[in-house]
PDB file of N, CA and C in Angstrom:
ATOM      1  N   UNK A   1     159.043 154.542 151.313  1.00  0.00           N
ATOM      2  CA  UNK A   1     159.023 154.237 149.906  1.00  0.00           C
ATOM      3  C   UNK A   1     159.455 152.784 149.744  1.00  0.00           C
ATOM      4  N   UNK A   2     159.156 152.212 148.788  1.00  0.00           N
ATOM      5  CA  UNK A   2     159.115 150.645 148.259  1.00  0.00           C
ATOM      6  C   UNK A   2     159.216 150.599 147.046  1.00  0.00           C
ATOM      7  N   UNK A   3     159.961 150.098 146.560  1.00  0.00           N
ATOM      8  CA  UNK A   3     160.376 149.574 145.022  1.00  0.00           C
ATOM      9  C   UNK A   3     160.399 147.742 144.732  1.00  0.00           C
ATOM     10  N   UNK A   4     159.730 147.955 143.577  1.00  0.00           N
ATOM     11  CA  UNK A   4     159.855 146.265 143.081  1.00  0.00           C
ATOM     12  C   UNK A   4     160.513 146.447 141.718  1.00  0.00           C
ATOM     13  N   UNK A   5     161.538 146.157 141.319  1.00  0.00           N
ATOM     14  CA  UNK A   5     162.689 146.192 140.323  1.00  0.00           C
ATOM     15  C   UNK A   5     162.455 144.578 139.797  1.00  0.00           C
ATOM     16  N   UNK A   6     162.623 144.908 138.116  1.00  0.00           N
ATOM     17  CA  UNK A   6     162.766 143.924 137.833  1.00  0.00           C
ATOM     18  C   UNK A   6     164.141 144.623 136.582  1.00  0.00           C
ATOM     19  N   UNK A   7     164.522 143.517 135.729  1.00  0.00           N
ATOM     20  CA  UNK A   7     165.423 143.655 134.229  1.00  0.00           C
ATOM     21  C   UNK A   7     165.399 144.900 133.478  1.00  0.00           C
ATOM     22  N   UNK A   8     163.929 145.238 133.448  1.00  0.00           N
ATOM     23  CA  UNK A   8     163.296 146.139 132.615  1.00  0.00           C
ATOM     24  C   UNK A   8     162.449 147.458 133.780  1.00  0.00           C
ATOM     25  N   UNK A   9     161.684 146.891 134.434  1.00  0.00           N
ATOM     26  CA  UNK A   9     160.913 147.815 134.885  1.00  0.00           C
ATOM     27  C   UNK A   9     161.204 147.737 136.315  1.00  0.00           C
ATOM     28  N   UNK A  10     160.917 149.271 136.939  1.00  0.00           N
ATOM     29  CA  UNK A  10     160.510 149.184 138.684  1.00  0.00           C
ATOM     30  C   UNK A  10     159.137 150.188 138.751  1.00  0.00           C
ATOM     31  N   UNK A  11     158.478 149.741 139.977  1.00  0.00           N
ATOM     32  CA  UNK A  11     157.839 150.238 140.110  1.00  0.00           C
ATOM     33  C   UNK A  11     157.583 150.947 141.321  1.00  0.00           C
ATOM     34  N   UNK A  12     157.730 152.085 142.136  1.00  0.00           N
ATOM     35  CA  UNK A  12     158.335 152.737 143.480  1.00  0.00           C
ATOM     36  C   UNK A  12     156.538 153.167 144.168  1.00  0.00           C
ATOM     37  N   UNK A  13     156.103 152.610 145.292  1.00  0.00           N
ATOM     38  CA  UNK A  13     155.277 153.040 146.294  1.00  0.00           C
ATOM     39  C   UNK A  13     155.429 153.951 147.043  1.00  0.00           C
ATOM     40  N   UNK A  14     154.749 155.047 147.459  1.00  0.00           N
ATOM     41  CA  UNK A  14     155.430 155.817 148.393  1.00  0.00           C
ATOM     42  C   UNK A  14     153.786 156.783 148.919  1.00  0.00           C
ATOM     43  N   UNK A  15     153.420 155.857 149.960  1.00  0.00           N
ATOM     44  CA  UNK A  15     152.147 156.304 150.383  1.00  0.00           C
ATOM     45  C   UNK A  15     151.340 155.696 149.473  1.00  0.00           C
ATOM     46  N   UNK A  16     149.899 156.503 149.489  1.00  0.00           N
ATOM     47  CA  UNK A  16     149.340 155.875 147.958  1.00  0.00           C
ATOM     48  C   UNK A  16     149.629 156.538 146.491  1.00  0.00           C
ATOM     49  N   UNK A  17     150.193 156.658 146.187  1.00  0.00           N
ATOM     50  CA  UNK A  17     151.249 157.115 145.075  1.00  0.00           C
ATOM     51  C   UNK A  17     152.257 156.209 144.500  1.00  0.00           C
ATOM     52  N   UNK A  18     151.281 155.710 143.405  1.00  0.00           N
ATOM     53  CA  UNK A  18     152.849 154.933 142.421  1.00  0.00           C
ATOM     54  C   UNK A  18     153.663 155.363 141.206  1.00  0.00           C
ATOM     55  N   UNK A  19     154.785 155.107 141.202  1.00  0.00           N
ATOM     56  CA  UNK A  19     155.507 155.599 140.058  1.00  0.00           C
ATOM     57  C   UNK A  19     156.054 154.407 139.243  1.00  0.00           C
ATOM     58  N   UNK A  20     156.182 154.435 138.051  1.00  0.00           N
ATOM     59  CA  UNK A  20     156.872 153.647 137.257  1.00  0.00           C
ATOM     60  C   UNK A  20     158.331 154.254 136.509  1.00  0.00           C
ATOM     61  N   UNK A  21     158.849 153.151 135.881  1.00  0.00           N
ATOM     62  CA  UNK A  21     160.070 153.674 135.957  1.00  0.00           C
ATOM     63  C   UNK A  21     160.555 152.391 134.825  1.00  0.00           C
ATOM     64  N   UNK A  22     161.074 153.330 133.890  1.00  0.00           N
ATOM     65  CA  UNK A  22     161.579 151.847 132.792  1.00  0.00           C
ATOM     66  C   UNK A  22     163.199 152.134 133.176  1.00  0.00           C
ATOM     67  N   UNK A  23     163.765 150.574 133.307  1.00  0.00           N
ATOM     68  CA  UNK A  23     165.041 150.303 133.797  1.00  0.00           C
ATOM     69  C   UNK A  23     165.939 149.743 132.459  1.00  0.00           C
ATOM     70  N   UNK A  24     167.061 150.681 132.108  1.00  0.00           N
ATOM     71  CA  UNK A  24     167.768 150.017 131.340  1.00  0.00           C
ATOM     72  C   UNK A  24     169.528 150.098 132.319  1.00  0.00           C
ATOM     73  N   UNK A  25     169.984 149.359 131.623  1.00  0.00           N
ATOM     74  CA  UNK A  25     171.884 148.751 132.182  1.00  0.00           C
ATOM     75  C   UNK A  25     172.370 148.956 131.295  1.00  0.00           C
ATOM     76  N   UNK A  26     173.264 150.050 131.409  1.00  0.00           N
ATOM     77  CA  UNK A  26     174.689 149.880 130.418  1.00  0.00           C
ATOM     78  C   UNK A  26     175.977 149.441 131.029  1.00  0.00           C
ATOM     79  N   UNK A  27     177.054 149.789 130.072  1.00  0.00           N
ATOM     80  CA  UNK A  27     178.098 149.614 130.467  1.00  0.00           C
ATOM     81  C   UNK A  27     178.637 150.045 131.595  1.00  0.00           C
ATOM     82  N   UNK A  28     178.387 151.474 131.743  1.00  0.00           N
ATOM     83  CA  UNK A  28     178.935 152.544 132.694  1.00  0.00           C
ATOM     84  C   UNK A  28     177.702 151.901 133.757  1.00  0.00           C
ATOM     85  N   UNK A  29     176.719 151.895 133.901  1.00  0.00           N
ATOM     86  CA  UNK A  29     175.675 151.847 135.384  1.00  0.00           C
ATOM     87  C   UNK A  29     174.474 151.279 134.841  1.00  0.00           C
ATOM     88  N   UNK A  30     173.705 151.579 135.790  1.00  0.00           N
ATOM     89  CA  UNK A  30     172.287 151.312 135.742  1.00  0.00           C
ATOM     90  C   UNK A  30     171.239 153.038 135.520  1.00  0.00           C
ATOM     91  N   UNK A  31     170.821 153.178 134.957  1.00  0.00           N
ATOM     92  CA  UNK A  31     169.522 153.867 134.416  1.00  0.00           C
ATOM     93  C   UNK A  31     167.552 153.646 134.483  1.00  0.00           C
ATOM     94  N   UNK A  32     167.105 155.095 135.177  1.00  0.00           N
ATOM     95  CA  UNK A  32     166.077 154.546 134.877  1.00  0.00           C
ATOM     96  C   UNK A  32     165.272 156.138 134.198  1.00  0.00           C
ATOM     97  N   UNK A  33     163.901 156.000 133.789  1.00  0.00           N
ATOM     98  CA  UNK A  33     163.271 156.864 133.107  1.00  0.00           C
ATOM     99  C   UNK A  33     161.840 156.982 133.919  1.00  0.00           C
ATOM    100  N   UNK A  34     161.655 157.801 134.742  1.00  0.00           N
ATOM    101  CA  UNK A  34     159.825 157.569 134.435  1.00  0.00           C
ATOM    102  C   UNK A  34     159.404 157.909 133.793  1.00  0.00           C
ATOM    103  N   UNK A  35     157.960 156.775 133.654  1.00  0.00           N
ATOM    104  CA  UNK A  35     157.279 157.159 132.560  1.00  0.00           C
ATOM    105  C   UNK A  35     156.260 158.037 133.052  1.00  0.00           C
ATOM    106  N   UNK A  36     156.348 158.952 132.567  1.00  0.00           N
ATOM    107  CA  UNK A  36     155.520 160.367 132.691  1.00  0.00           C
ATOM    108  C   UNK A  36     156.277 161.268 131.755  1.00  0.00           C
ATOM    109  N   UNK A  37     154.832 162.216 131.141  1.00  0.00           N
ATOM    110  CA  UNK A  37     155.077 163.114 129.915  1.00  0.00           C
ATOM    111  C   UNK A  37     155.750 164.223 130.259  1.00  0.00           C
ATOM    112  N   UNK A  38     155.774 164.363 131.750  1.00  0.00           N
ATOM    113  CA  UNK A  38     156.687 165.516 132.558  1.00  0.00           C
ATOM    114  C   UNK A  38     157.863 165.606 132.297  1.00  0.00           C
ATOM    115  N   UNK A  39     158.651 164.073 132.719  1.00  0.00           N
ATOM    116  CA  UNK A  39     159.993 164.152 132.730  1.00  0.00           C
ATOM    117  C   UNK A  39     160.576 163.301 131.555  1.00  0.00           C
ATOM    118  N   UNK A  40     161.582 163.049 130.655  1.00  0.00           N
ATOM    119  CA  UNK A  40     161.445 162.386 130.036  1.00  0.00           C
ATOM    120  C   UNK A  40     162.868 161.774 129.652  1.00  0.00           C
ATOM    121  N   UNK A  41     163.760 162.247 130.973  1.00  0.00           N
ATOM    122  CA  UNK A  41     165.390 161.911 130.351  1.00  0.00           C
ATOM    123  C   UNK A  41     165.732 161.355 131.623  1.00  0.00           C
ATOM    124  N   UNK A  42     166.784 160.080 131.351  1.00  0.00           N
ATOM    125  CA  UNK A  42     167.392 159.079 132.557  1.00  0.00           C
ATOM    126  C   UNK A  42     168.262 159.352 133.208  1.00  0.00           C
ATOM    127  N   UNK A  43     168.171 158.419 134.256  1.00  0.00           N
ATOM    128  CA  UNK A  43     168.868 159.310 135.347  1.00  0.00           C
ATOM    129  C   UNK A  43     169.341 158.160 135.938  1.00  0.00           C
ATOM    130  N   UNK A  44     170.720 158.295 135.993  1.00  0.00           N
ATOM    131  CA  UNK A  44     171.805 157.257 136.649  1.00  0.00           C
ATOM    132  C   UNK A  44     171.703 156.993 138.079  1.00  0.00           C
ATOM    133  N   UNK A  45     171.118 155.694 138.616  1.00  0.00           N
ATOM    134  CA  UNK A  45     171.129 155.206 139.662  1.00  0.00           C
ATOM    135  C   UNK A  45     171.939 154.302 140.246  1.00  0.00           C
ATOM    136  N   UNK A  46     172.940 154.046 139.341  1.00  0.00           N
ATOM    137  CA  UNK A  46     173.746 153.220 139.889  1.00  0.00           C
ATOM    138  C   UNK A  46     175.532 152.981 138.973  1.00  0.00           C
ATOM    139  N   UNK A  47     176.368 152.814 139.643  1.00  0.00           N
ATOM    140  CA  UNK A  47     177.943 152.758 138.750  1.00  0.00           C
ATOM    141  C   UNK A  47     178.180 151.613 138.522  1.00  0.00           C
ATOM    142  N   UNK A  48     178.779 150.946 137.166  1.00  0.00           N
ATOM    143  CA  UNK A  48     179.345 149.620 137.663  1.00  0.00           C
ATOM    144  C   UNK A  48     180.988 150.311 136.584  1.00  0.00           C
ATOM    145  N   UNK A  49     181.736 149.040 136.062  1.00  0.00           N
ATOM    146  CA  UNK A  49     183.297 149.300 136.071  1.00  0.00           C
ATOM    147  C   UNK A  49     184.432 149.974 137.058  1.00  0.00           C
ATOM    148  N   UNK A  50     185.482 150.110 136.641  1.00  0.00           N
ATOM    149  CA  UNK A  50     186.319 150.220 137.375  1.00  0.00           C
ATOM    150  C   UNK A  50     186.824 151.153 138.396  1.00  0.00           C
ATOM    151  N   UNK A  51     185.754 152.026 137.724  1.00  0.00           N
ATOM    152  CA  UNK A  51     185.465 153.141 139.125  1.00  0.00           C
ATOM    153  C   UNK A  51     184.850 153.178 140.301  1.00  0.00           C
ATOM    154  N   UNK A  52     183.881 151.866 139.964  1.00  0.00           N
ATOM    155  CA  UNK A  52     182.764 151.528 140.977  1.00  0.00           C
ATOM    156  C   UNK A  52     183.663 151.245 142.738  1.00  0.00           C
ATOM    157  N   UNK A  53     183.274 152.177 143.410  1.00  0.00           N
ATOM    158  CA  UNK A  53     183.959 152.062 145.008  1.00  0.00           C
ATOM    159  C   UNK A  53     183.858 151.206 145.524  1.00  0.00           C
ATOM    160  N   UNK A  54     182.179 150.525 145.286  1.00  0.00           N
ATOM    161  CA  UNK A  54     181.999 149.527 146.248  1.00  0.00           C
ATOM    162  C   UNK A  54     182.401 147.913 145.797  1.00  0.00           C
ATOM    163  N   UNK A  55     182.659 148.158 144.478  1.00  0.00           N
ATOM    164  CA  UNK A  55     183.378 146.579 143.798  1.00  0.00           C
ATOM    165  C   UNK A  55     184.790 146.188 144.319  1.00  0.00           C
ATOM    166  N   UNK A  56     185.176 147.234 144.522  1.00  0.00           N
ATOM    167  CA  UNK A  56     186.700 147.089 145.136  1.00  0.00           C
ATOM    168  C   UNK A  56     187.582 147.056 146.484  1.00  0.00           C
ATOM    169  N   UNK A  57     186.059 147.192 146.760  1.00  0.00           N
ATOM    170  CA  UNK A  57     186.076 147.221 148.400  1.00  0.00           C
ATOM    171  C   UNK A  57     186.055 145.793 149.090  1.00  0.00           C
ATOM    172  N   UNK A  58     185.930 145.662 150.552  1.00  0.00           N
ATOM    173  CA  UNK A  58     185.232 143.973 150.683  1.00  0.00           C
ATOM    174  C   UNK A  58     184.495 144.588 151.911  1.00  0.00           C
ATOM    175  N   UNK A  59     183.411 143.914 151.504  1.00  0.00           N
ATOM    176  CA  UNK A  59     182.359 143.869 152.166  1.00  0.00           C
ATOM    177  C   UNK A  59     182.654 144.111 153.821  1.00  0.00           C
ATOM    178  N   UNK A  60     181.869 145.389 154.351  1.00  0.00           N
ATOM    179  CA  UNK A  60     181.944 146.053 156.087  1.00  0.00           C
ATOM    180  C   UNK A  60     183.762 146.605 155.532  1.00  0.00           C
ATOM    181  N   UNK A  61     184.238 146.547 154.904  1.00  0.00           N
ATOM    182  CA  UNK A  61     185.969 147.285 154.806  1.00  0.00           C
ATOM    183  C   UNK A  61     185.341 149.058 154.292  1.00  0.00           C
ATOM    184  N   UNK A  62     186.742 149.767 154.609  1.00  0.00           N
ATOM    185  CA  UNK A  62     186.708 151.098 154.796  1.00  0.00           C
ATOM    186  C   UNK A  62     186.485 152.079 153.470  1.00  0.00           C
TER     187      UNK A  62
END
């Protein structure tokens, strides 16, 4: 699989099969939606604030 992410949109390859995906950022993380009439609610792909593990970490640390 392959993704090209931008601000707003990604778009994920996976074989010949593409998916789109509208990208929004909040406070708490990152979010995305595909667009398809199937599914239609976002789904957290990513944490940011003070809970976030890997912000508080340093880089290769435990």
């Amino acid at each position: 699989m392959s993704c090209f992410v931008t601000e707003r949109e990604a778009v994920c390859k996976w074989g010949s099969t593409k998916w789109r995906f509208t990208v929004r950022a909040g406070a708490d993380g990152v979010y995305i939606k595909p667009e398809s009439p199937l599914y239609q609610e976002w789904i957290k792909v990513a944490h940011s604030g003070e809970g976030d593990v890997c912000k508080n970490r340093p880089i290769g640390g435990p």
